[in-house]
Protein backbone atom coordinates (compact mmCIF):
# COMPACT_ATOMS: atom_id res chain seq x y z
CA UNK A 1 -28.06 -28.85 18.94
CA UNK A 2 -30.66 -26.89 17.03
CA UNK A 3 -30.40 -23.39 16.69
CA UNK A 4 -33.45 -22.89 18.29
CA UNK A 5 -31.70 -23.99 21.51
CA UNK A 6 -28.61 -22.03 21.40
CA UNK A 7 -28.70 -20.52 24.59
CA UNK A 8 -24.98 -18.06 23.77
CA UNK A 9 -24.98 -15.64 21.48
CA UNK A 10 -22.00 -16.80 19.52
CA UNK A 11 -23.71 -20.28 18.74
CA UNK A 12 -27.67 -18.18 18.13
CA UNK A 13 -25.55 -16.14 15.57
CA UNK A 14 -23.34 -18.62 13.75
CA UNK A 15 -26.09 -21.09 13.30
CA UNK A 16 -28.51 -18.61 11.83
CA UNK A 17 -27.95 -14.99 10.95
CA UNK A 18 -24.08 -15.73 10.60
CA UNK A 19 -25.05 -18.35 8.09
CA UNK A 20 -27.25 -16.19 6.07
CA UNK A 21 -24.54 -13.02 6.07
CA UNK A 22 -21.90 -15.68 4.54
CA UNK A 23 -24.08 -17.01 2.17
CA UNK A 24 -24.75 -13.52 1.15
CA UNK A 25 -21.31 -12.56 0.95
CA UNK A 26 -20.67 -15.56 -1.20
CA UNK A 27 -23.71 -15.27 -3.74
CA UNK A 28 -23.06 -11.16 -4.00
CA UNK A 29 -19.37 -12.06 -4.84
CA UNK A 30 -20.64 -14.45 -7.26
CA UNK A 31 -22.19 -11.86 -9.19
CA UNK A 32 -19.64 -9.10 -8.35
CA UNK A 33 -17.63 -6.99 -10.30
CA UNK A 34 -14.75 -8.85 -8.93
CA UNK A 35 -16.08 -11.70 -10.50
CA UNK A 36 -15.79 -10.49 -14.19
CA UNK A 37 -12.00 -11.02 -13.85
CA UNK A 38 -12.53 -14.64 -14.33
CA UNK A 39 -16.10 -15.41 -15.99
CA UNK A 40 -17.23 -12.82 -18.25
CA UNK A 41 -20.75 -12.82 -17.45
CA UNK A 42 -21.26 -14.79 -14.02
CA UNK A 43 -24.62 -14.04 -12.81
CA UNK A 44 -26.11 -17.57 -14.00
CA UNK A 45 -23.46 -19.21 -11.19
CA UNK A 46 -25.05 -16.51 -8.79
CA UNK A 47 -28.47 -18.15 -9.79
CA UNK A 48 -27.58 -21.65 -9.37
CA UNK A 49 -25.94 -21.04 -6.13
CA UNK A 50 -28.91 -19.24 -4.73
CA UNK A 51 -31.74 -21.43 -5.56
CA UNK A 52 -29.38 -24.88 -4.05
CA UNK A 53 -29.33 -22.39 -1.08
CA UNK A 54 -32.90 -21.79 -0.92
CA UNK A 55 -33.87 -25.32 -1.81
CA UNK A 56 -31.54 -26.91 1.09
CA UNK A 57 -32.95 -24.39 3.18
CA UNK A 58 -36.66 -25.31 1.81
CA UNK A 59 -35.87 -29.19 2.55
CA UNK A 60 -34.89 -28.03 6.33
CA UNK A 61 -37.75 -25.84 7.40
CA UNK A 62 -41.15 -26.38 8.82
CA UNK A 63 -44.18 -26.75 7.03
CA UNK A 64 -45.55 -23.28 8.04
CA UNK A 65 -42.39 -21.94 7.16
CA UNK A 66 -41.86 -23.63 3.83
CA UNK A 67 -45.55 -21.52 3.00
CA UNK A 68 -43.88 -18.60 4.33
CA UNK A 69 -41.02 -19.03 1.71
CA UNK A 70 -42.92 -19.44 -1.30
CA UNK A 71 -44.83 -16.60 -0.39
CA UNK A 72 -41.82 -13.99 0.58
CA UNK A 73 -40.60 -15.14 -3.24
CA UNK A 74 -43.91 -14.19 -4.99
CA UNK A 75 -44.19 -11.06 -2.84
CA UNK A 76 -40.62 -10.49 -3.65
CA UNK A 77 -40.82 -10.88 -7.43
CA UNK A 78 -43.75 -8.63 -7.75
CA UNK A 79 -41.86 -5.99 -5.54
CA UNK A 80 -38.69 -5.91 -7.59
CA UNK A 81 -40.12 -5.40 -10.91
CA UNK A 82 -42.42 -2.71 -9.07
CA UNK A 83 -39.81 -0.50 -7.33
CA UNK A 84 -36.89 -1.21 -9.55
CA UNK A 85 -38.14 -1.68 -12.84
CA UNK A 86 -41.09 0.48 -13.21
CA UNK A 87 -40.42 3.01 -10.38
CA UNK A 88 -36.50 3.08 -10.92
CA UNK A 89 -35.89 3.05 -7.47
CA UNK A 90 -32.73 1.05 -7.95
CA UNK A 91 -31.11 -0.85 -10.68
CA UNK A 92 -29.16 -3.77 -10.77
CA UNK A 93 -25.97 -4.17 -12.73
CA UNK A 94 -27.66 -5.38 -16.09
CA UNK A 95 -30.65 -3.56 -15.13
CA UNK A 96 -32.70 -6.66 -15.25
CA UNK A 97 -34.31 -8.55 -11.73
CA UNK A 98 -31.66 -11.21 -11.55
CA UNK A 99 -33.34 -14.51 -10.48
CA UNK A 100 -31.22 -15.32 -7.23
CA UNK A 101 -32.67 -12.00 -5.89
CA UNK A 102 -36.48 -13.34 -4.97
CA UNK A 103 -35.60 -16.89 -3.39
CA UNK A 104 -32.91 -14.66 -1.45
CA UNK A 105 -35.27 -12.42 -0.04
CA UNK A 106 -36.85 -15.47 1.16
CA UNK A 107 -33.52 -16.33 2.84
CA UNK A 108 -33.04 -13.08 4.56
CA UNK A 109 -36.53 -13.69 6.20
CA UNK A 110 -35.97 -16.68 7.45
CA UNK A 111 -32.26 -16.59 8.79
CA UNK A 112 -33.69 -13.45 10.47
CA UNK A 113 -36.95 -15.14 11.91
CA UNK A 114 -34.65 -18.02 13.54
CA UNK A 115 -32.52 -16.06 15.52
CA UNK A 116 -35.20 -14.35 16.80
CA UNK A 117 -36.59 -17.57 17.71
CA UNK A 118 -33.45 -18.81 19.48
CA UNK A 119 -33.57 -19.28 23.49
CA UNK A 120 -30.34 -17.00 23.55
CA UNK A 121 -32.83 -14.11 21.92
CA UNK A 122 -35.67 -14.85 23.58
CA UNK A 123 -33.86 -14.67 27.28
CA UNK A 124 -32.34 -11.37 26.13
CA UNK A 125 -34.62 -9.79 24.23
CA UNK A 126 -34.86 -6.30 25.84
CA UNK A 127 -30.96 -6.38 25.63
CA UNK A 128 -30.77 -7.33 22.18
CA UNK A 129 -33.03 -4.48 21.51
CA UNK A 130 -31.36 -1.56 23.79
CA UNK A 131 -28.17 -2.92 21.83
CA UNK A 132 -29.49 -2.83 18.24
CA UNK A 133 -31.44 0.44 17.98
CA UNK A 134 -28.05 1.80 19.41
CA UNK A 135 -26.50 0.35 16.50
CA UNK A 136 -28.96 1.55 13.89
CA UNK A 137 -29.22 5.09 14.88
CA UNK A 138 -25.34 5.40 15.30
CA UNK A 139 -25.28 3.96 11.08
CA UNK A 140 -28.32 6.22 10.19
CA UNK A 141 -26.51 9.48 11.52
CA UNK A 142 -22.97 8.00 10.18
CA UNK A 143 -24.62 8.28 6.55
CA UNK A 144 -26.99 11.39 7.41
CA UNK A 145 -23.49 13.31 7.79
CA UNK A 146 -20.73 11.67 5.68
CA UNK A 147 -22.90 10.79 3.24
CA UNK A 148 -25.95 13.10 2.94
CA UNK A 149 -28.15 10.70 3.23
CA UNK A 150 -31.18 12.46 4.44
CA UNK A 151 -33.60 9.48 2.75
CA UNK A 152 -32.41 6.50 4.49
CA UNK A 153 -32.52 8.69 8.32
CA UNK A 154 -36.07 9.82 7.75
CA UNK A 155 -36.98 6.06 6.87
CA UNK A 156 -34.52 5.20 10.03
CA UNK A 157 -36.86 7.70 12.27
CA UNK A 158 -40.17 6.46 10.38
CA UNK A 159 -39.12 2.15 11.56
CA UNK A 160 -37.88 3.13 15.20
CA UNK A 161 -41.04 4.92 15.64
CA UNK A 162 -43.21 2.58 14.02
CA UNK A 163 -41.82 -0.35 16.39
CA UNK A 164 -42.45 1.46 19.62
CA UNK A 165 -45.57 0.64 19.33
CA UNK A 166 -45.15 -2.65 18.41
CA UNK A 167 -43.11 -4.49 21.41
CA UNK A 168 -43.42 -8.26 19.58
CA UNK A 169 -42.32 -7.48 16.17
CA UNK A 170 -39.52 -4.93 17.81
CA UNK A 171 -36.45 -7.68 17.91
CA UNK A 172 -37.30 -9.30 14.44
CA UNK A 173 -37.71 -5.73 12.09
CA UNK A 174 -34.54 -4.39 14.17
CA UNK A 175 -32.16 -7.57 13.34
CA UNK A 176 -34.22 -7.45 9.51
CA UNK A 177 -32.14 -3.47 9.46
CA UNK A 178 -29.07 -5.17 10.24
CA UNK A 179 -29.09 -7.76 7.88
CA UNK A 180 -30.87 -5.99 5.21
CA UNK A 181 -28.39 -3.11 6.10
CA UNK A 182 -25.04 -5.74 5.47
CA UNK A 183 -26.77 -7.06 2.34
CA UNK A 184 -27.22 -3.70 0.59
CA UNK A 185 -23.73 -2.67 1.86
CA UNK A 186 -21.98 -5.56 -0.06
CA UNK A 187 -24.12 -5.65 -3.13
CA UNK A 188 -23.26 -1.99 -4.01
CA UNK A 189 -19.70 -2.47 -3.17
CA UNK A 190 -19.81 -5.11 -5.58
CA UNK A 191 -21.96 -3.14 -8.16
CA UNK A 192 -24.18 -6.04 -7.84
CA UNK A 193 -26.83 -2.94 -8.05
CA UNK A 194 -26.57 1.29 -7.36
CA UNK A 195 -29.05 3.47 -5.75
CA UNK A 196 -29.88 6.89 -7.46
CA UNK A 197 -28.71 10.17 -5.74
CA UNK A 198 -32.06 10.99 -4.93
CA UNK A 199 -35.25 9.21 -3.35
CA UNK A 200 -36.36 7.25 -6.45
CA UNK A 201 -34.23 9.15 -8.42
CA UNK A 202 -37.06 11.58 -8.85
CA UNK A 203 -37.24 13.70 -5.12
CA UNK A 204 -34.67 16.43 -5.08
CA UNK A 205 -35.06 17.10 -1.77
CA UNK A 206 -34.62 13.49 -0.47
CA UNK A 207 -30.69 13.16 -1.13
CA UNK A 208 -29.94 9.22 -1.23
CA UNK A 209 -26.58 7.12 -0.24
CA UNK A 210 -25.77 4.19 -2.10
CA UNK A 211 -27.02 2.49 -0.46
CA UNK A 212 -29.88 4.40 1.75
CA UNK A 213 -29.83 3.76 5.44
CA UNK A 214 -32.88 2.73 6.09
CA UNK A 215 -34.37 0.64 3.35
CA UNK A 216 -35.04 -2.17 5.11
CA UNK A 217 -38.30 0.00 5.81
CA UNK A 218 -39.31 -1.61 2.36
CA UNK A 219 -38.56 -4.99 3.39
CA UNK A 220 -40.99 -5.18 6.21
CA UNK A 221 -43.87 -5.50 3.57
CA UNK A 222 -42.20 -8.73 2.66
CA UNK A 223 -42.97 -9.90 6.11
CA UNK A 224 -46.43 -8.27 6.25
CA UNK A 225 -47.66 -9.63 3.53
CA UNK A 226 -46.15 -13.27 3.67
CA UNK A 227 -48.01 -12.83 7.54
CA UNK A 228 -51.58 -11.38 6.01
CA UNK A 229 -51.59 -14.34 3.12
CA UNK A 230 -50.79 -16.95 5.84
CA UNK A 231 -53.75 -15.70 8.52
CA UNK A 232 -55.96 -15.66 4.98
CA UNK A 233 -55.15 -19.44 4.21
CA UNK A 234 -55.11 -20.38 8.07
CA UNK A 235 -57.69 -18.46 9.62
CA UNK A 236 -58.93 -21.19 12.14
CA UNK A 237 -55.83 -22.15 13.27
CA UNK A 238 -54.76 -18.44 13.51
CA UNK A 239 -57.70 -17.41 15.68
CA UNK A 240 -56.39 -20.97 18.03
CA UNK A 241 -53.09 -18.90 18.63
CA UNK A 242 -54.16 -15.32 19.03
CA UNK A 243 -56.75 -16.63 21.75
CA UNK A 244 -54.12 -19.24 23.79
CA UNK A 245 -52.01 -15.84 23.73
CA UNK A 246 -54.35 -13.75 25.31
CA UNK A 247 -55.15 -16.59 27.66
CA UNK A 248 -51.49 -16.84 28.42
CA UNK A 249 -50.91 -13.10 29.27
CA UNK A 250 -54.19 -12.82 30.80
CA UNK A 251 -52.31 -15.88 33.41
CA UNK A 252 -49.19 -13.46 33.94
């Protein structure tokens, strides 16, 4: 059975986001302090173990998505050496871009898109939502008062208000927070990379966590982009959809 079928919630999160949350358990650890006890320098296994990821995952997908892929990696290498090399908005542990990070933003969109694409979240959307943005403002205000983390709440508040207007793309940015919110939580544990005190290290009056809240803000360009480049290559077939949609709700 597909995970596109997976009509429980167990089996819609085990065959997609659960997969993705192991795999970045396993490639953070990988390059993890932690690690250093037993390879002295071990972010070239991290690599390796990343792009066979992203390549299996590459070999599985659909055509549209395999575009979508090499486009969230381009979008992602251009964004990494832009906010955390030149704008120091973060810094990873040898204060380089390590390669596994681009092909893994890659993974984190699609694990994310695929559960949202799942018949146990499309039956239970609304639920799913009610349940999440629970969940995220309960983490934001954790941080906003044990850890002063006045950036990541105000780009909390900025998302959740930003996706009221935007019913369709509600379920996929709120389960992106989640993930994107595990993913940052592990790599600093594992001083894979460390957030500055500050917003960018640079505005005093935006006190920071380690890691912020509410990055995953950030992220959604990944998706908004890779989106925008694939209506600019596919404009017919783009214009096909948006009208059978309208066609279809006009029907409802």
């Amino acid at each position: 059975m597909s995970a596109s079928t997976s009509k429980t919630f167990f089996s819609a999160f085990l065959k997609t986001i659960g997969l993705l949350w192991g795999f970045i358990f396993l490639g953070l650890f990988l390059d993890s302090n932690k690690m250093q006890q037993w390879v002295e320098e071990p972010q070239w296994i991290a690599n390796i173990v990343m792009l066979a990821g992203f390549f299996l995952c590459f070999w599985k997908v659909t055509p549209r998505i395999k575009e979508q892929m090499i486009t969230a990696v381009i979008i992602a290498i251009v964004g990494e050496y832009l906010f955390s090399i030149l704008l120091g908005m973060y810094t990873y542990r040898l204060e380089n871009v390590p390669h596994y990070v681009p092909p893994g933003h890659a993974l984190v969109y699609v694990g994310v898109l695929y559960f949202t694409k799942t018949h146990f979240s499309k039956l239970n959307k609304v639920l799913l939502e009610k349940v999440i943005t629970v969940i995220v403002i309960v983490y934001a205000t954790i941080f906003l008062i044990l850890k002063n983390d006045i950036f990541g709440f105000s780009l909390t508040i900025f998302t959740l208000l930003i996706l009221r207007k935007h019913p369709r793309e509600r379920l996929f940015y709120l389960v992106m927070y989640l993930s994107v919110a595990y993913l940052e939580i592990i790599g600093t544990n594992y001083l894979c990379w460390k957030w500055p005190s500050t917003a960018f290290d640079f505005f005093t009056f935006l006190p920071s966590a380690n890691p912020p809240s509410g990055i995953s803000f950030f992220y959604f360009g990944l998706d908004l982009g890779c989106l925008w480049l694939y209506k600019q290559r596919h404009k017919i077939a783009w214009k096909r959809m948006k009208n059978h949609r309208k066609i279809k709700n006009q029907l409802k």
